[in-house]
ModelCIF file with pLDDT and N, C-alpha, C, O atoms, coordinates in Angstrom:
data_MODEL
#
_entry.id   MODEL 
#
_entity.id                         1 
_entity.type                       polymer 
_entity.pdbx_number_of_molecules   1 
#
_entity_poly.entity_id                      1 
_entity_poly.type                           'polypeptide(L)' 
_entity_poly.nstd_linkage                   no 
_entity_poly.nstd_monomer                   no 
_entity_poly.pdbx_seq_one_letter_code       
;(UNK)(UNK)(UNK)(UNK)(UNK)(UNK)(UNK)(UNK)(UNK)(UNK)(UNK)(UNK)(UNK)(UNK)(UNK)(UNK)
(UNK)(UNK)(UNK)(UNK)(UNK)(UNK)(UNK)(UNK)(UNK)(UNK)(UNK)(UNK)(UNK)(UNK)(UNK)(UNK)
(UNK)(UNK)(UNK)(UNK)(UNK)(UNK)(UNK)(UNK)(UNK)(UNK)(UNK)(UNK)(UNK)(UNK)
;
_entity_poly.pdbx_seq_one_letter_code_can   XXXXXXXXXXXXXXXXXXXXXXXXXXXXXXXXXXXXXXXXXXXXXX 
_entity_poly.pdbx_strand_id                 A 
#
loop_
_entity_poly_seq.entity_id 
_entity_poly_seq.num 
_entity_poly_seq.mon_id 
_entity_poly_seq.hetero 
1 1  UNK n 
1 2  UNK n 
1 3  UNK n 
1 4  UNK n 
1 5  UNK n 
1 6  UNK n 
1 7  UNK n 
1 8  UNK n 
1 9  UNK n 
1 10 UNK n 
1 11 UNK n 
1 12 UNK n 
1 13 UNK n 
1 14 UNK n 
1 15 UNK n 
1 16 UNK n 
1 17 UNK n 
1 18 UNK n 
1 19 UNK n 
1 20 UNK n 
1 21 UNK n 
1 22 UNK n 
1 23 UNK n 
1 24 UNK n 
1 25 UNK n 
1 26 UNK n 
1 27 UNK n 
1 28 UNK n 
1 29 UNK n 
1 30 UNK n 
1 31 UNK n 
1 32 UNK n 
1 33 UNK n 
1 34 UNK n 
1 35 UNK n 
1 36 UNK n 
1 37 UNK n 
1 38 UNK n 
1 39 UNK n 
1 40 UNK n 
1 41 UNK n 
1 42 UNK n 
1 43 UNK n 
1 44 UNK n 
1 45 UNK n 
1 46 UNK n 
#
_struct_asym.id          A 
_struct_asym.entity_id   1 
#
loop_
_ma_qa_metric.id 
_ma_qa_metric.mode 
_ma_qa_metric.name 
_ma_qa_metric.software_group_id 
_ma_qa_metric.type 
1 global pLDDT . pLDDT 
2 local  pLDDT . pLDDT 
#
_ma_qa_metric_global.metric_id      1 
_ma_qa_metric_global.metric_value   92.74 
_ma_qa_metric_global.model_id       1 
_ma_qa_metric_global.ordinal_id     1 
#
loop_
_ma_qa_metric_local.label_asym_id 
_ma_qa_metric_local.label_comp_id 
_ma_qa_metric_local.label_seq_id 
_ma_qa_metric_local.metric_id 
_ma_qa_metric_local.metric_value 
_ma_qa_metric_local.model_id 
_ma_qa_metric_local.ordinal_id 
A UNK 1  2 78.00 1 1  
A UNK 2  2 88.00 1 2  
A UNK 3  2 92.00 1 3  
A UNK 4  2 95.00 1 4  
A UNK 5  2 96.00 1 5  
A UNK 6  2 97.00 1 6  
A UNK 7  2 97.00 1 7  
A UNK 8  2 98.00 1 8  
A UNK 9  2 95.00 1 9  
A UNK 10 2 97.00 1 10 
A UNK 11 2 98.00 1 11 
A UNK 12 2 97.00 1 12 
A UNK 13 2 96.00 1 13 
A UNK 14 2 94.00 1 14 
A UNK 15 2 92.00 1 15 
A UNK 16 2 87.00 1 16 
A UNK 17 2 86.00 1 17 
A UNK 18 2 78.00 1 18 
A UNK 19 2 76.00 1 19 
A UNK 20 2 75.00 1 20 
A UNK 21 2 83.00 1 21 
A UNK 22 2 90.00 1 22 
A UNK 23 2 91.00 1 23 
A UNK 24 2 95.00 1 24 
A UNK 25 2 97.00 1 25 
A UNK 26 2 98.00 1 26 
A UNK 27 2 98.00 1 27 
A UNK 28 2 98.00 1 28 
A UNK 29 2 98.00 1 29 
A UNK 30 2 98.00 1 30 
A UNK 31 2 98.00 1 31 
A UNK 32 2 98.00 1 32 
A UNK 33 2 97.00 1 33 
A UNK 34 2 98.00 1 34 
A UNK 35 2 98.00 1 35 
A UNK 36 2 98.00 1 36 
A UNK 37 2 98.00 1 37 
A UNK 38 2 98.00 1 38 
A UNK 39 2 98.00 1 39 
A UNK 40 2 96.00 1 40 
A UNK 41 2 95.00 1 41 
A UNK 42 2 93.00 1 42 
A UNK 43 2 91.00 1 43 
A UNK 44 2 87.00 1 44 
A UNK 45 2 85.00 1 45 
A UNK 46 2 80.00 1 46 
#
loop_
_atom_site.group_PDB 
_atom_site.id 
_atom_site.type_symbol 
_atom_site.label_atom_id 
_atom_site.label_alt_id 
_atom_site.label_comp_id 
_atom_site.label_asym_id 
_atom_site.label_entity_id 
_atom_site.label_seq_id 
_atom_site.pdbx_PDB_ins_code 
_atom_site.Cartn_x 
_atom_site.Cartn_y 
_atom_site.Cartn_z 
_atom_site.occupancy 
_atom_site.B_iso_or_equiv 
_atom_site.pdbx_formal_charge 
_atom_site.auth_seq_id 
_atom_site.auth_comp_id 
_atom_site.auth_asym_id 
_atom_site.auth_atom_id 
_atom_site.pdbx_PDB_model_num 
ATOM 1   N N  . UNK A 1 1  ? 0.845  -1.189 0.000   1.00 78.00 ? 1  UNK A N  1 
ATOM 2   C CA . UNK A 1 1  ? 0.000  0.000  0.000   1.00 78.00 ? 1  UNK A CA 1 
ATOM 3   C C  . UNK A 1 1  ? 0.880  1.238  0.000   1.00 78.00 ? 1  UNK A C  1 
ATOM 4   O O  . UNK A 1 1  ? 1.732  1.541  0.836   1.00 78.00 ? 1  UNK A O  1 
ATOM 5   N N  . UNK A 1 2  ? 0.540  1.854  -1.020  1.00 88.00 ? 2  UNK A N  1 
ATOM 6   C CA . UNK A 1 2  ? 1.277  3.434  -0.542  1.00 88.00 ? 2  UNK A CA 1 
ATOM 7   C C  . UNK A 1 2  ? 0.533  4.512  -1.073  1.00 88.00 ? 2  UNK A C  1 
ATOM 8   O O  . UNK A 1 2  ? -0.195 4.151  -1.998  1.00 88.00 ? 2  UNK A O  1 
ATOM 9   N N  . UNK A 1 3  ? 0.468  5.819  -0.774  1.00 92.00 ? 3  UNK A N  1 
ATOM 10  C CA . UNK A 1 3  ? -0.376 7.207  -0.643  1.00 92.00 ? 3  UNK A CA 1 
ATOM 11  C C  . UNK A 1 3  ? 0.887  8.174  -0.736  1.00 92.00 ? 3  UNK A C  1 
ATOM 12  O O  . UNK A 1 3  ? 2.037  7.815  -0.481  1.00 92.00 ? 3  UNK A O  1 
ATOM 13  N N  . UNK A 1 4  ? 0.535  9.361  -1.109  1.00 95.00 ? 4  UNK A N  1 
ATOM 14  C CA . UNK A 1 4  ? 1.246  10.400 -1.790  1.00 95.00 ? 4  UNK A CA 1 
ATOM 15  C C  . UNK A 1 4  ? 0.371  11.802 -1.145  1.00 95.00 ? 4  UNK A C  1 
ATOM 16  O O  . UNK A 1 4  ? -0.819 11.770 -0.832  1.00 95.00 ? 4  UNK A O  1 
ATOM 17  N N  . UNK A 1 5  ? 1.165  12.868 -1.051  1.00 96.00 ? 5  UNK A N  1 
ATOM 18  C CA . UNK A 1 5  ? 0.355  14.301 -0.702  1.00 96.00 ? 5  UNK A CA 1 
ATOM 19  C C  . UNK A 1 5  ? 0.089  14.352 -2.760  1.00 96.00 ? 5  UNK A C  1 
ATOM 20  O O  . UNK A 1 5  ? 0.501  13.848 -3.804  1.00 96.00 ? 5  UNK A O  1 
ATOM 21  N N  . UNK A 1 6  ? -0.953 15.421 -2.177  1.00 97.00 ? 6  UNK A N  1 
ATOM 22  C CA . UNK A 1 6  ? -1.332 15.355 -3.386  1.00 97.00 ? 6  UNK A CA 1 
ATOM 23  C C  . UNK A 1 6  ? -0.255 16.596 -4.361  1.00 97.00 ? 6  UNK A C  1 
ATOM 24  O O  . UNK A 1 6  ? -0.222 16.757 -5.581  1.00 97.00 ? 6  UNK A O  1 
ATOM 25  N N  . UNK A 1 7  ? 0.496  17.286 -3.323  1.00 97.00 ? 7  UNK A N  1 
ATOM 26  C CA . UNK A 1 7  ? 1.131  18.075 -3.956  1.00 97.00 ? 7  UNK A CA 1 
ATOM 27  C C  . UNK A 1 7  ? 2.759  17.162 -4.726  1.00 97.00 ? 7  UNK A C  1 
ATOM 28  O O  . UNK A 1 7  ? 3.389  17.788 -5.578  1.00 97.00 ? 7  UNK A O  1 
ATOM 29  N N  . UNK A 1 8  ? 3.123  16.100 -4.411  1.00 98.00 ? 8  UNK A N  1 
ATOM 30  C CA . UNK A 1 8  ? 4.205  15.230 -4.998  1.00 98.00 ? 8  UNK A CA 1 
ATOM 31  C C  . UNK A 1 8  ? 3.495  13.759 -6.021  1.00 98.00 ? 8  UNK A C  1 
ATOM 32  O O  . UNK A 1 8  ? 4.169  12.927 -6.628  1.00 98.00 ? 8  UNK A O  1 
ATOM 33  N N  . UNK A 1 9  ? 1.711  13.838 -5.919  1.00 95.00 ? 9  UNK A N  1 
ATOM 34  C CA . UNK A 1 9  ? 1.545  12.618 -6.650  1.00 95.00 ? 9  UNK A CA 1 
ATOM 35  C C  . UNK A 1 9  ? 1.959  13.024 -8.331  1.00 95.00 ? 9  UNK A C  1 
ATOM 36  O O  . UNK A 1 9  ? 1.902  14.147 -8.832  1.00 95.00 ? 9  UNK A O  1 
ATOM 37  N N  . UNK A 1 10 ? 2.324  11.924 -8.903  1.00 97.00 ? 10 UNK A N  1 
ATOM 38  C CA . UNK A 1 10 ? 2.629  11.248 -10.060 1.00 97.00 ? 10 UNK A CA 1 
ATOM 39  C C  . UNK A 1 10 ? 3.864  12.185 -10.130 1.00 97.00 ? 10 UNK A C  1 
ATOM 40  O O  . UNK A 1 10 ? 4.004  12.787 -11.195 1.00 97.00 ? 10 UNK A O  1 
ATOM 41  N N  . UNK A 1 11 ? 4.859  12.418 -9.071  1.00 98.00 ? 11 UNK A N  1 
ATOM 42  C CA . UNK A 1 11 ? 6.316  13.387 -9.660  1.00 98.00 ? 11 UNK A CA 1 
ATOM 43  C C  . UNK A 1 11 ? 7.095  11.903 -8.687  1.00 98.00 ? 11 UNK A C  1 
ATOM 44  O O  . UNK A 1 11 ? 7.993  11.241 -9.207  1.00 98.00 ? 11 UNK A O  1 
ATOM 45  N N  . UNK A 1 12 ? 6.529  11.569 -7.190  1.00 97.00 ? 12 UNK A N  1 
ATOM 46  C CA . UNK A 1 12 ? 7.401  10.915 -6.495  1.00 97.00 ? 12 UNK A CA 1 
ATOM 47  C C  . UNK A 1 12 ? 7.143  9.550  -5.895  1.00 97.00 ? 12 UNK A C  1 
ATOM 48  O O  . UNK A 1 12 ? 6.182  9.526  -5.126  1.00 97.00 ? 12 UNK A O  1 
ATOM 49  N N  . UNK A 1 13 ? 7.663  8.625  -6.041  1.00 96.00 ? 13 UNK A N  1 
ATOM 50  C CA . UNK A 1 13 ? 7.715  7.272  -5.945  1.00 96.00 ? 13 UNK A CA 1 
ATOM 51  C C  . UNK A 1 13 ? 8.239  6.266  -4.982  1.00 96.00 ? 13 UNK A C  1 
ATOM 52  O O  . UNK A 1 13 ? 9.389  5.880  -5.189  1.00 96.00 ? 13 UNK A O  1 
ATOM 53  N N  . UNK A 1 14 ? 7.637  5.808  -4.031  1.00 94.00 ? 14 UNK A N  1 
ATOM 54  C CA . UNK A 1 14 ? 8.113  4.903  -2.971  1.00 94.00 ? 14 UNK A CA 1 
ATOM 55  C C  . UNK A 1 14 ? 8.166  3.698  -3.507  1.00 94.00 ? 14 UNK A C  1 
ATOM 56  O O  . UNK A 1 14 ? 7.501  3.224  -4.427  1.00 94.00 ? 14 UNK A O  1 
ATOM 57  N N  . UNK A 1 15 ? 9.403  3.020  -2.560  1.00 92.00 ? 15 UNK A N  1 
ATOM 58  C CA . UNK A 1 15 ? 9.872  1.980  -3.418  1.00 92.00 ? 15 UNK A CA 1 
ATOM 59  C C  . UNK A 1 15 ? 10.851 0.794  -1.891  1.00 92.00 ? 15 UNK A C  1 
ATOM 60  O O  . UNK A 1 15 ? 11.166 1.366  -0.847  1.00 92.00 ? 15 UNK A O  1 
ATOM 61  N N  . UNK A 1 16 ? 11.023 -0.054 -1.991  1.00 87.00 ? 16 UNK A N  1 
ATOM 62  C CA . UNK A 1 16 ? 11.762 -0.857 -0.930  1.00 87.00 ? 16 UNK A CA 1 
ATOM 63  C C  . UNK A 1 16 ? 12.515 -1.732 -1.877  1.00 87.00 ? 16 UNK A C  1 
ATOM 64  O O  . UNK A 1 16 ? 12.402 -1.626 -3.098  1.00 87.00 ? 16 UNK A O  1 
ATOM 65  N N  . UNK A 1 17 ? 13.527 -2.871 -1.093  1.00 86.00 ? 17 UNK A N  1 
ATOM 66  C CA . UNK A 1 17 ? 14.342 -3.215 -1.212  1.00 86.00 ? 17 UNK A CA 1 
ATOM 67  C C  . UNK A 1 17 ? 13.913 -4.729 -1.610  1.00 86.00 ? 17 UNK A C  1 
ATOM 68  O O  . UNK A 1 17 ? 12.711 -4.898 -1.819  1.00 86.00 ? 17 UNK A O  1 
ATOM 69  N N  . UNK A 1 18 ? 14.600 -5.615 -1.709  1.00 78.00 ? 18 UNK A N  1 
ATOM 70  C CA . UNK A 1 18 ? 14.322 -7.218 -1.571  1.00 78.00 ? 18 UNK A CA 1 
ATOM 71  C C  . UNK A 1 18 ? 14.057 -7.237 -0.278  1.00 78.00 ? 18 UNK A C  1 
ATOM 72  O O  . UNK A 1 18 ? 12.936 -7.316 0.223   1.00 78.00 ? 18 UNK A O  1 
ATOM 73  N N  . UNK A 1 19 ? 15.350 -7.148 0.421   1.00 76.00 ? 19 UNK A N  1 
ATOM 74  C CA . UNK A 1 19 ? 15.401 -7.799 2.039   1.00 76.00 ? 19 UNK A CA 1 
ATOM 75  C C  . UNK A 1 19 ? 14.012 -6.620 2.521   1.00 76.00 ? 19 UNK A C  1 
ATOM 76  O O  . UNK A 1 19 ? 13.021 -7.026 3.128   1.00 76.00 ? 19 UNK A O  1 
ATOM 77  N N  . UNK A 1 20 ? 14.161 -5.476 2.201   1.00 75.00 ? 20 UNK A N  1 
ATOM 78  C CA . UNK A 1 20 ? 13.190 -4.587 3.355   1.00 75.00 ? 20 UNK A CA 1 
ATOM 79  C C  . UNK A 1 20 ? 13.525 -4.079 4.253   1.00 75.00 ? 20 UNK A C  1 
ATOM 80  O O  . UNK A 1 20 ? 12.985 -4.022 5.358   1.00 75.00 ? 20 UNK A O  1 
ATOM 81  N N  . UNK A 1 21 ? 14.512 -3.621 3.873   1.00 83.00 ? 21 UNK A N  1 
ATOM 82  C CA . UNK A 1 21 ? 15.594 -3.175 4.525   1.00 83.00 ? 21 UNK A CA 1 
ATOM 83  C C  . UNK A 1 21 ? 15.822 -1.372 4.480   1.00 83.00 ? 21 UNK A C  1 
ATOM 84  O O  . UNK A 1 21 ? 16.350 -0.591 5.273   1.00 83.00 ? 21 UNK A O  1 
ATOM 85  N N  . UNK A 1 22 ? 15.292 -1.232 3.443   1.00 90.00 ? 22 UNK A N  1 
ATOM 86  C CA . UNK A 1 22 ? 15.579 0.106  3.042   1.00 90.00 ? 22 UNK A CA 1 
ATOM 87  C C  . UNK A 1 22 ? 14.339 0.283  2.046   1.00 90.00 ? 22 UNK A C  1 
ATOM 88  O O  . UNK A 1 22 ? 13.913 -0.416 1.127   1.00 90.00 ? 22 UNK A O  1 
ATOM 89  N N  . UNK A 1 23 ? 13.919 1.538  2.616   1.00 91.00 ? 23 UNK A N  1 
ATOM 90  C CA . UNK A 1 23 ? 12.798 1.996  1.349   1.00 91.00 ? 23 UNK A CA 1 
ATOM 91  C C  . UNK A 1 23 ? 13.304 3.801  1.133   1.00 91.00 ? 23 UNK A C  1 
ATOM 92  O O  . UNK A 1 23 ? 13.701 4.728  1.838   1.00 91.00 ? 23 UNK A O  1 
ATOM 93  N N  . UNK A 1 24 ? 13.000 3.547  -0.211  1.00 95.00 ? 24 UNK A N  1 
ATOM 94  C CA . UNK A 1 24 ? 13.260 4.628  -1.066  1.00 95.00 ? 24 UNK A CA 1 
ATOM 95  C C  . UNK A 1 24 ? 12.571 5.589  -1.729  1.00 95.00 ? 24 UNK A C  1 
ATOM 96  O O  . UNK A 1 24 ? 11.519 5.123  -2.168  1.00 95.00 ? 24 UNK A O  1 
ATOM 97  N N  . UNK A 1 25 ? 12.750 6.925  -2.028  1.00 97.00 ? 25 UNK A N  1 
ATOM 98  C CA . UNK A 1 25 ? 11.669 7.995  -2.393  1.00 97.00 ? 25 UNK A CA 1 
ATOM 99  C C  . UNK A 1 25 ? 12.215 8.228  -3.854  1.00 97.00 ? 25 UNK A C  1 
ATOM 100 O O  . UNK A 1 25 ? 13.056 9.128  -3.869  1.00 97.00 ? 25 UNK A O  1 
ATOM 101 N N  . UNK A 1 26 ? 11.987 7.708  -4.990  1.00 98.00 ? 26 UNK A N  1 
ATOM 102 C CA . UNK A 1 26 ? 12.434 8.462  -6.136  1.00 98.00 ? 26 UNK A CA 1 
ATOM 103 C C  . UNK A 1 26 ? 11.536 9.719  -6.516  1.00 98.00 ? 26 UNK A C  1 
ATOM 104 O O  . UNK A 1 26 ? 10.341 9.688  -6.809  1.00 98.00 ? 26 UNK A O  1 
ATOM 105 N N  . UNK A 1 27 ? 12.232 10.649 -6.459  1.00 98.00 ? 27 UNK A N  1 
ATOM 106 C CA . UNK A 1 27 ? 11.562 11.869 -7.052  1.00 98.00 ? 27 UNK A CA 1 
ATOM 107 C C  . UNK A 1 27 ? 12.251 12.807 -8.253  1.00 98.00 ? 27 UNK A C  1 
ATOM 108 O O  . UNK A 1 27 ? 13.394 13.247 -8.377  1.00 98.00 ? 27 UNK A O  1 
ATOM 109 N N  . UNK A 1 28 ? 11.038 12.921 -9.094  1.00 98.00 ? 28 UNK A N  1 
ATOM 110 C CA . UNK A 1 28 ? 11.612 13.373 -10.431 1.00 98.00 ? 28 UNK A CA 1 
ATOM 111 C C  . UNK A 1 28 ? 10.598 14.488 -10.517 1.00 98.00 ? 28 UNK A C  1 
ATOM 112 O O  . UNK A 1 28 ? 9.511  14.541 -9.941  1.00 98.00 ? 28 UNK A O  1 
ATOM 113 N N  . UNK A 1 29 ? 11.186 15.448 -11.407 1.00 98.00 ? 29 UNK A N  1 
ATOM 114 C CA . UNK A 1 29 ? 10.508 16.733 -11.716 1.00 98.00 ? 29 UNK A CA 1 
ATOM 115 C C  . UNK A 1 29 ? 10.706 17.382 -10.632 1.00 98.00 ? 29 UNK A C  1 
ATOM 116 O O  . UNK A 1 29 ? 9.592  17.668 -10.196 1.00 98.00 ? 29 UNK A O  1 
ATOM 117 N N  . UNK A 1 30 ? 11.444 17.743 -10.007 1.00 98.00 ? 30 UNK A N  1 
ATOM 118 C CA . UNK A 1 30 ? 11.442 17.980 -8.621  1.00 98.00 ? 30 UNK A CA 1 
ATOM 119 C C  . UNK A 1 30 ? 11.455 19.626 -9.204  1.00 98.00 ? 30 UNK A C  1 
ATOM 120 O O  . UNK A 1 30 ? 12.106 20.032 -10.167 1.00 98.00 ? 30 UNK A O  1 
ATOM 121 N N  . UNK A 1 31 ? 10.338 20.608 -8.129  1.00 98.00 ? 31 UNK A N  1 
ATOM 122 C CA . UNK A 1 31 ? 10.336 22.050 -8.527  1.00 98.00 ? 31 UNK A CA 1 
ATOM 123 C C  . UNK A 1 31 ? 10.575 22.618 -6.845  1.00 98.00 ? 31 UNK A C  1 
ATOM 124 O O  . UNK A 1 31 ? 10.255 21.933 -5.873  1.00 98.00 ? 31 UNK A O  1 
ATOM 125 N N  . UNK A 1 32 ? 11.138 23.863 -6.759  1.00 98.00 ? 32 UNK A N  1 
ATOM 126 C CA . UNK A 1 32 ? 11.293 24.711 -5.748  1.00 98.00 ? 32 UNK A CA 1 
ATOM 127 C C  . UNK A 1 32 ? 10.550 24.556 -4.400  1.00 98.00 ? 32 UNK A C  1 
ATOM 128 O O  . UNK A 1 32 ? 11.049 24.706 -3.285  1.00 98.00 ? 32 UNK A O  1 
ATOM 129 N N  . UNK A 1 33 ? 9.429  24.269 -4.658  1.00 97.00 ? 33 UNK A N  1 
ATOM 130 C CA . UNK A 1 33 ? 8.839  24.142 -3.349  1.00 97.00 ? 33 UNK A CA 1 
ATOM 131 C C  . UNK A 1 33 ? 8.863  22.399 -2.682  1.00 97.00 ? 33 UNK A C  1 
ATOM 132 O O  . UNK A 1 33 ? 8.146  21.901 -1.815  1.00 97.00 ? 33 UNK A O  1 
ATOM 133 N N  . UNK A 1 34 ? 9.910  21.829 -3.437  1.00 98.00 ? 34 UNK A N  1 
ATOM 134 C CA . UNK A 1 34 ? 10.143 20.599 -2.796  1.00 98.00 ? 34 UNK A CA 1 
ATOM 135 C C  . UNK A 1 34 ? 11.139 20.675 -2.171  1.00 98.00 ? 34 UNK A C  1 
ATOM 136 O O  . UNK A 1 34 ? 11.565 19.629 -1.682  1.00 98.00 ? 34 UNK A O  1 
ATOM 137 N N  . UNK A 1 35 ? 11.921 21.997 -1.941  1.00 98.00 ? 35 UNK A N  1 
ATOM 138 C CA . UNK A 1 35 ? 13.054 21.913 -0.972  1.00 98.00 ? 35 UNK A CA 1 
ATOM 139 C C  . UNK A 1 35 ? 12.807 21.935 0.897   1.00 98.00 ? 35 UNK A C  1 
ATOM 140 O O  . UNK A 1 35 ? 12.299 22.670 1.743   1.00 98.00 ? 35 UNK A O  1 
ATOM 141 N N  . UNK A 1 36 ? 13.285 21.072 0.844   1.00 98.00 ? 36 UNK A N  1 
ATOM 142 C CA . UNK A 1 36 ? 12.989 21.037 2.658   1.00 98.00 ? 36 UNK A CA 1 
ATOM 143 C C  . UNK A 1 36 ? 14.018 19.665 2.944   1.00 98.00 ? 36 UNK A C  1 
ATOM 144 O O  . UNK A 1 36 ? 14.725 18.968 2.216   1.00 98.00 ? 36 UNK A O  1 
ATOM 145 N N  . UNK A 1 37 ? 13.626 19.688 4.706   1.00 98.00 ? 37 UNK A N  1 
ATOM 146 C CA . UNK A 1 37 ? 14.646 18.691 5.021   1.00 98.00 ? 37 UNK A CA 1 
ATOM 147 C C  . UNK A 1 37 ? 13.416 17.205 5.188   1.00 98.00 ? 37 UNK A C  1 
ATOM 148 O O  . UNK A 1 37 ? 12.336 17.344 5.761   1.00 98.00 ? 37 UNK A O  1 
ATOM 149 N N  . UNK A 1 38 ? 13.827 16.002 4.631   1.00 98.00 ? 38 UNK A N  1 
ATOM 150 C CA . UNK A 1 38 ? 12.997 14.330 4.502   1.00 98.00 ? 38 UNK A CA 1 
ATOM 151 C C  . UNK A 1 38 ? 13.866 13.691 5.685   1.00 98.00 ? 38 UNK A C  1 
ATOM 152 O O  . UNK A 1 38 ? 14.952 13.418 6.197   1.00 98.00 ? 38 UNK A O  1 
ATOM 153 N N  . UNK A 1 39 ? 12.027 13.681 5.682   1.00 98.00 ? 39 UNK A N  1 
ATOM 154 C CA . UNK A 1 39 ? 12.808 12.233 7.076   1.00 98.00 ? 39 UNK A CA 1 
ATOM 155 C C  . UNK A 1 39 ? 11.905 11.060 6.790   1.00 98.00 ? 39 UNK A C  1 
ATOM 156 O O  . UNK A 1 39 ? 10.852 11.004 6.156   1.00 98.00 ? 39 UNK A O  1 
ATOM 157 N N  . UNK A 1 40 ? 12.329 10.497 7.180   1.00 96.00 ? 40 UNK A N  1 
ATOM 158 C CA . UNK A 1 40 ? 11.797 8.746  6.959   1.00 96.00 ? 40 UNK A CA 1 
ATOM 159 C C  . UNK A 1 40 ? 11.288 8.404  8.737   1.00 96.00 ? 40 UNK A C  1 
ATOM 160 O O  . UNK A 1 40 ? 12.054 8.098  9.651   1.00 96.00 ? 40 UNK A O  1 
ATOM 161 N N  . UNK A 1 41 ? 10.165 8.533  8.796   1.00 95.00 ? 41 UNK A N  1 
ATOM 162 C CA . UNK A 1 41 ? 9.293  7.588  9.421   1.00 95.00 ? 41 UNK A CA 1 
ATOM 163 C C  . UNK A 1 41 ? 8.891  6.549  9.771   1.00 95.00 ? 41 UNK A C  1 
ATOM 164 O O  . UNK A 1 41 ? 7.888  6.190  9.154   1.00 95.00 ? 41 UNK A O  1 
ATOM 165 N N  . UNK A 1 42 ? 9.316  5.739  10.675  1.00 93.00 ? 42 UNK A N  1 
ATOM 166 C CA . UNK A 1 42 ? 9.030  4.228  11.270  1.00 93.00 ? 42 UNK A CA 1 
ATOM 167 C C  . UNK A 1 42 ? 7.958  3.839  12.042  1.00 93.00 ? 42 UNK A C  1 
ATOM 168 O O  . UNK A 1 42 ? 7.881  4.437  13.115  1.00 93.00 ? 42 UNK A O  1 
ATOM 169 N N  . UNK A 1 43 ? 7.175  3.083  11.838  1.00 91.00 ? 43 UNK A N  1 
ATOM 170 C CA . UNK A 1 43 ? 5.799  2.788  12.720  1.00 91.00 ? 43 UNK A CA 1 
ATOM 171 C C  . UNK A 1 43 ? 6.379  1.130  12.803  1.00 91.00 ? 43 UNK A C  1 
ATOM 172 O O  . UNK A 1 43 ? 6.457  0.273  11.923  1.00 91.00 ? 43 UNK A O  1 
ATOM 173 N N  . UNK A 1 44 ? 6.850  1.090  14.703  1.00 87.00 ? 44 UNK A N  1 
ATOM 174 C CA . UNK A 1 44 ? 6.657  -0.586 14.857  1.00 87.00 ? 44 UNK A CA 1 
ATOM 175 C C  . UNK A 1 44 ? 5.724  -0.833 15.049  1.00 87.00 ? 44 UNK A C  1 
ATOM 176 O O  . UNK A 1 44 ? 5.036  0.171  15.234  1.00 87.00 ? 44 UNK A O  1 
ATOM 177 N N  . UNK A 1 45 ? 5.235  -1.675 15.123  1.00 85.00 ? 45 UNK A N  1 
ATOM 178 C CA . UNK A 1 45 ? 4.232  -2.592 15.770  1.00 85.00 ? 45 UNK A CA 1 
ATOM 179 C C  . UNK A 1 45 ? 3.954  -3.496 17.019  1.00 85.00 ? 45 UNK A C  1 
ATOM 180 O O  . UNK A 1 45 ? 2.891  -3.764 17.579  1.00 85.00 ? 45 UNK A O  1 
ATOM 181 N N  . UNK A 1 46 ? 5.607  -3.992 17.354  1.00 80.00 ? 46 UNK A N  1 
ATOM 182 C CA . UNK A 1 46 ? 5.507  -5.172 18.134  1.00 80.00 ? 46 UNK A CA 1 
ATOM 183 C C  . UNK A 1 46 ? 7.365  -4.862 18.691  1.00 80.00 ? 46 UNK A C  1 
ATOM 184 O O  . UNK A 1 46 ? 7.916  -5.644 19.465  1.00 80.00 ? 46 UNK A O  1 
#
């Protein structure tokens, strides 16, 4: 499952690994108001 703000849908792309280890943001078209600082977010569970 994945969801997008609507201000980055169809420019930026979540993506993971084999293991799942690492997930990734490809972003293309990238314009001015995408500058800021990304953080990656973890929700455990257990």
């Amino acid at each position: 499952f994945s969801k997008y703000a609507d201000s980055v849908e169809g420019r930026f792309t979540i993506s993971r690994d084999i293991a799942k280890t690492t997930v990734y943001l490809q972003m293309d078209n990238l314009k001015p108001e995408d500058t800021a600082v990304y953080y990656c977010h973890v929700r455990h569970s257990r």
